[in-house]
C-alpha atoms as a PDB file:
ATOM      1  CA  UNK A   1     166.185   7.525  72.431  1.00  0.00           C
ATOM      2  CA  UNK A   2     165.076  11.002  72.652  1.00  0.00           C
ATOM      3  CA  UNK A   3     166.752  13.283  75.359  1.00  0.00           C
ATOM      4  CA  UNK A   4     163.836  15.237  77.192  1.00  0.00           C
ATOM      5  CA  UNK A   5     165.310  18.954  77.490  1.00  0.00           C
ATOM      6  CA  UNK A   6     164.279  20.786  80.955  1.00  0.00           C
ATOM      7  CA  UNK A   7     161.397  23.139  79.991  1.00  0.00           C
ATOM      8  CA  UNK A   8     162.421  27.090  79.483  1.00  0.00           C
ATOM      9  CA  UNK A   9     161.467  28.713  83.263  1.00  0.00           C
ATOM     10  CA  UNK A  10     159.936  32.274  82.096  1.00  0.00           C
ATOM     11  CA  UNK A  11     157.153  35.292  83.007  1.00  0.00           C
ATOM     12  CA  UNK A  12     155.389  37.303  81.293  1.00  0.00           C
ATOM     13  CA  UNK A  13     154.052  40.104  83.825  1.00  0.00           C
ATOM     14  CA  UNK A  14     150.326  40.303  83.628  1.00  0.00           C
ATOM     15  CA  UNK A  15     149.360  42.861  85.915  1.00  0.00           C
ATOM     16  CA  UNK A  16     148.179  45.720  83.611  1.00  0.00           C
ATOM     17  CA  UNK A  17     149.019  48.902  86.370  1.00  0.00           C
ATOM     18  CA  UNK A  18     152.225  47.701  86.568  1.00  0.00           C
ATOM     19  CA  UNK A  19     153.158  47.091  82.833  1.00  0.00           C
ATOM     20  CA  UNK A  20     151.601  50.819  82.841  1.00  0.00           C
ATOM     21  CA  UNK A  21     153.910  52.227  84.858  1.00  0.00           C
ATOM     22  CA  UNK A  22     156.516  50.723  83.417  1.00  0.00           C
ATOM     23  CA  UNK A  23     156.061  51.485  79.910  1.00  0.00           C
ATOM     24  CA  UNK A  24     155.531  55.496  80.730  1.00  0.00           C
ATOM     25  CA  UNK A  25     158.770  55.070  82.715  1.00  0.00           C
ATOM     26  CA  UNK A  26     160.412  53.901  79.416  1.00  0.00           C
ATOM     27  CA  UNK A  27     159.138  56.127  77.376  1.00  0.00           C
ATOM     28  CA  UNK A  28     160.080  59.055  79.888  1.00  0.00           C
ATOM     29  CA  UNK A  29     163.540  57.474  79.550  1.00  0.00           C
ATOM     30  CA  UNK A  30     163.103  57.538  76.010  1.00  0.00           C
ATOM     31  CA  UNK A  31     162.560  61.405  75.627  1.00  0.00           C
ATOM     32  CA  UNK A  32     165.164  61.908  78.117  1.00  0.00           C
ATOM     33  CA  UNK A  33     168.123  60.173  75.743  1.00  0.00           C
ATOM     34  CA  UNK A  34     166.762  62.804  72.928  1.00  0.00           C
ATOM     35  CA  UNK A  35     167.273  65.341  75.179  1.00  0.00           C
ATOM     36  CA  UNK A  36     170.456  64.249  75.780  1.00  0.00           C
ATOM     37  CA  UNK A  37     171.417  64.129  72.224  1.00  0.00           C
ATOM     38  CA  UNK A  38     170.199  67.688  71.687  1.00  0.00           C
ATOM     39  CA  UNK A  39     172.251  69.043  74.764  1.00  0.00           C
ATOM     40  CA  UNK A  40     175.706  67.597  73.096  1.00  0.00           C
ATOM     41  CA  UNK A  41     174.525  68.750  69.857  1.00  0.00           C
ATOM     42  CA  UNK A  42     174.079  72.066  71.523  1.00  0.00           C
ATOM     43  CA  UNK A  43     177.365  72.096  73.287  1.00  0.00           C
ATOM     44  CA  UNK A  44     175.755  72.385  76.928  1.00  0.00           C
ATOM     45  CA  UNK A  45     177.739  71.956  80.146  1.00  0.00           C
ATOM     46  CA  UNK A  46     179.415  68.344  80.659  1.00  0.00           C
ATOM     47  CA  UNK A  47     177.656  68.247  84.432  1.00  0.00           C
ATOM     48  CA  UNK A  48     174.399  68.884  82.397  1.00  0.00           C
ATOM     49  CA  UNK A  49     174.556  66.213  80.524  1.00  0.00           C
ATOM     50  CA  UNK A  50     176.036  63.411  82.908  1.00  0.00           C
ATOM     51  CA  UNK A  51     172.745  64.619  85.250  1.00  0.00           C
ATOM     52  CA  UNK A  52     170.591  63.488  82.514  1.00  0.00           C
ATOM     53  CA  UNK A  53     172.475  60.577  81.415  1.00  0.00           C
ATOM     54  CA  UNK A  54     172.257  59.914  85.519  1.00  0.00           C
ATOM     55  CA  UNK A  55     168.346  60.100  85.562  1.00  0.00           C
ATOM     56  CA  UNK A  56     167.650  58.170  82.321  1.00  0.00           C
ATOM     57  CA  UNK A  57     169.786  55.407  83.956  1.00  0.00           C
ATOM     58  CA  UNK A  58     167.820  55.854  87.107  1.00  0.00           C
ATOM     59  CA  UNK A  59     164.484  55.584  85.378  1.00  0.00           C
ATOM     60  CA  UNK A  60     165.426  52.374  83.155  1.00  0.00           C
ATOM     61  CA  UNK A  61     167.012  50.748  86.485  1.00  0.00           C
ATOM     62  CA  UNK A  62     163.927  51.010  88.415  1.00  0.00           C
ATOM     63  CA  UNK A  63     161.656  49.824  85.425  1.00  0.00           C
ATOM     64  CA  UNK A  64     163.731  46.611  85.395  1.00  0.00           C
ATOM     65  CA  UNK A  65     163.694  46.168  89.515  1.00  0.00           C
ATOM     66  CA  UNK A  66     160.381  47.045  89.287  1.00  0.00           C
ATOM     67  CA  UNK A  67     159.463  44.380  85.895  1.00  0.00           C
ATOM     68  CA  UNK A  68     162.093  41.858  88.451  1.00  0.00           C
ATOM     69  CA  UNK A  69     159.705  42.449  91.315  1.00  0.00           C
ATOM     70  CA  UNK A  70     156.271  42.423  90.182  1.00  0.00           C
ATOM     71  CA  UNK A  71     157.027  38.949  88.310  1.00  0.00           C
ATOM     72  CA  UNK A  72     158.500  37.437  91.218  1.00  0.00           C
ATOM     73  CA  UNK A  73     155.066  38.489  93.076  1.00  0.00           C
ATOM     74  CA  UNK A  74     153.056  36.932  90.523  1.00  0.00           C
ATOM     75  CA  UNK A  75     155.015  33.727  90.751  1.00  0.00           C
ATOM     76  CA  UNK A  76     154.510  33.528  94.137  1.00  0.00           C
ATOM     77  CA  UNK A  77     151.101  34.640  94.455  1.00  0.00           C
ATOM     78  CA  UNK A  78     149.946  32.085  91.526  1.00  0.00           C
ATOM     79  CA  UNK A  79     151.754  28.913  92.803  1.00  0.00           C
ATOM     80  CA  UNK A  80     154.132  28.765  89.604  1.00  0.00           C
ATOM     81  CA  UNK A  81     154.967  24.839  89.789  1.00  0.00           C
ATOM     82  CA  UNK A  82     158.572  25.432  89.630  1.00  0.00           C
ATOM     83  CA  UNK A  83     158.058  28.896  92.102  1.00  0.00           C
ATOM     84  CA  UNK A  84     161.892  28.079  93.604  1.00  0.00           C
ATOM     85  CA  UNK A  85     163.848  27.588  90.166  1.00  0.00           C
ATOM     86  CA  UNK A  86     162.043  30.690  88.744  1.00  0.00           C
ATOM     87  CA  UNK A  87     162.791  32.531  91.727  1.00  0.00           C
ATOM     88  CA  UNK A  88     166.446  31.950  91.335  1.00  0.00           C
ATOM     89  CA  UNK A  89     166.385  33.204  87.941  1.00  0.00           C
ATOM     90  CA  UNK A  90     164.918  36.347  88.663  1.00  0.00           C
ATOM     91  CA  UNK A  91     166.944  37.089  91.806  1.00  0.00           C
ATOM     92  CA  UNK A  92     169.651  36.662  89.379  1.00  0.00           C
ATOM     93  CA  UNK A  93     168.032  39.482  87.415  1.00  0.00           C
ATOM     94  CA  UNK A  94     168.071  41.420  90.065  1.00  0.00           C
ATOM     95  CA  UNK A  95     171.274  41.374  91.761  1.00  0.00           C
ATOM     96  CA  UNK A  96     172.316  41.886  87.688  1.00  0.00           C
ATOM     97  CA  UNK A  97     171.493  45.802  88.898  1.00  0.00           C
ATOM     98  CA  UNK A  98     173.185  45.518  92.389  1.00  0.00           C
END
């Protein structure tokens, strides 16, 4: 007898603006860590650097809550069959960056 495993609950955002927004925020983040890289290569200040090591964490915190939150709206909003369990699992997500 064959065991029936539970299926996988994932999302894969589909609105377009948001994966936008997202993406520029990454690559914004992205640039920043160069920067980064430069300014220790340069020697600059320590409170220089830990203000842009600050912001790039900033920027990829808020693309996940916002990635976290704009799933968890298209779940709703599209009646996902299993809309509770997949809730759950992103919640978890999110309280991953509380």
């Amino acid at each position: 007898m064959v065991k029936k495993t539970p299926p996988v609950l994932t999302h894969v955002l589909q609105d377009e603006a948001q994966l936008i927004a997202i993406s520029k925020r990454i690559k914004r983040a992205h640039g920043q860590l160069g920067a980064i890289s430069r300014m220790i290569d340069e020697g600059r200040s320590c409170e220089d650097i830990v203000t842009q090591m600050s912001a790039v964490g900033k920027a990829i915190n808020t693309a996940a809550i916002t990635l976290i939150s704009a799933s968890l709206k298209e779940c709703i909003e599209n009646g996902t069959s299993d809309t509770q369990a997949l809730t759950d699992k992103l919640q978890k997500l999110f309280l991953s960056f509380a």
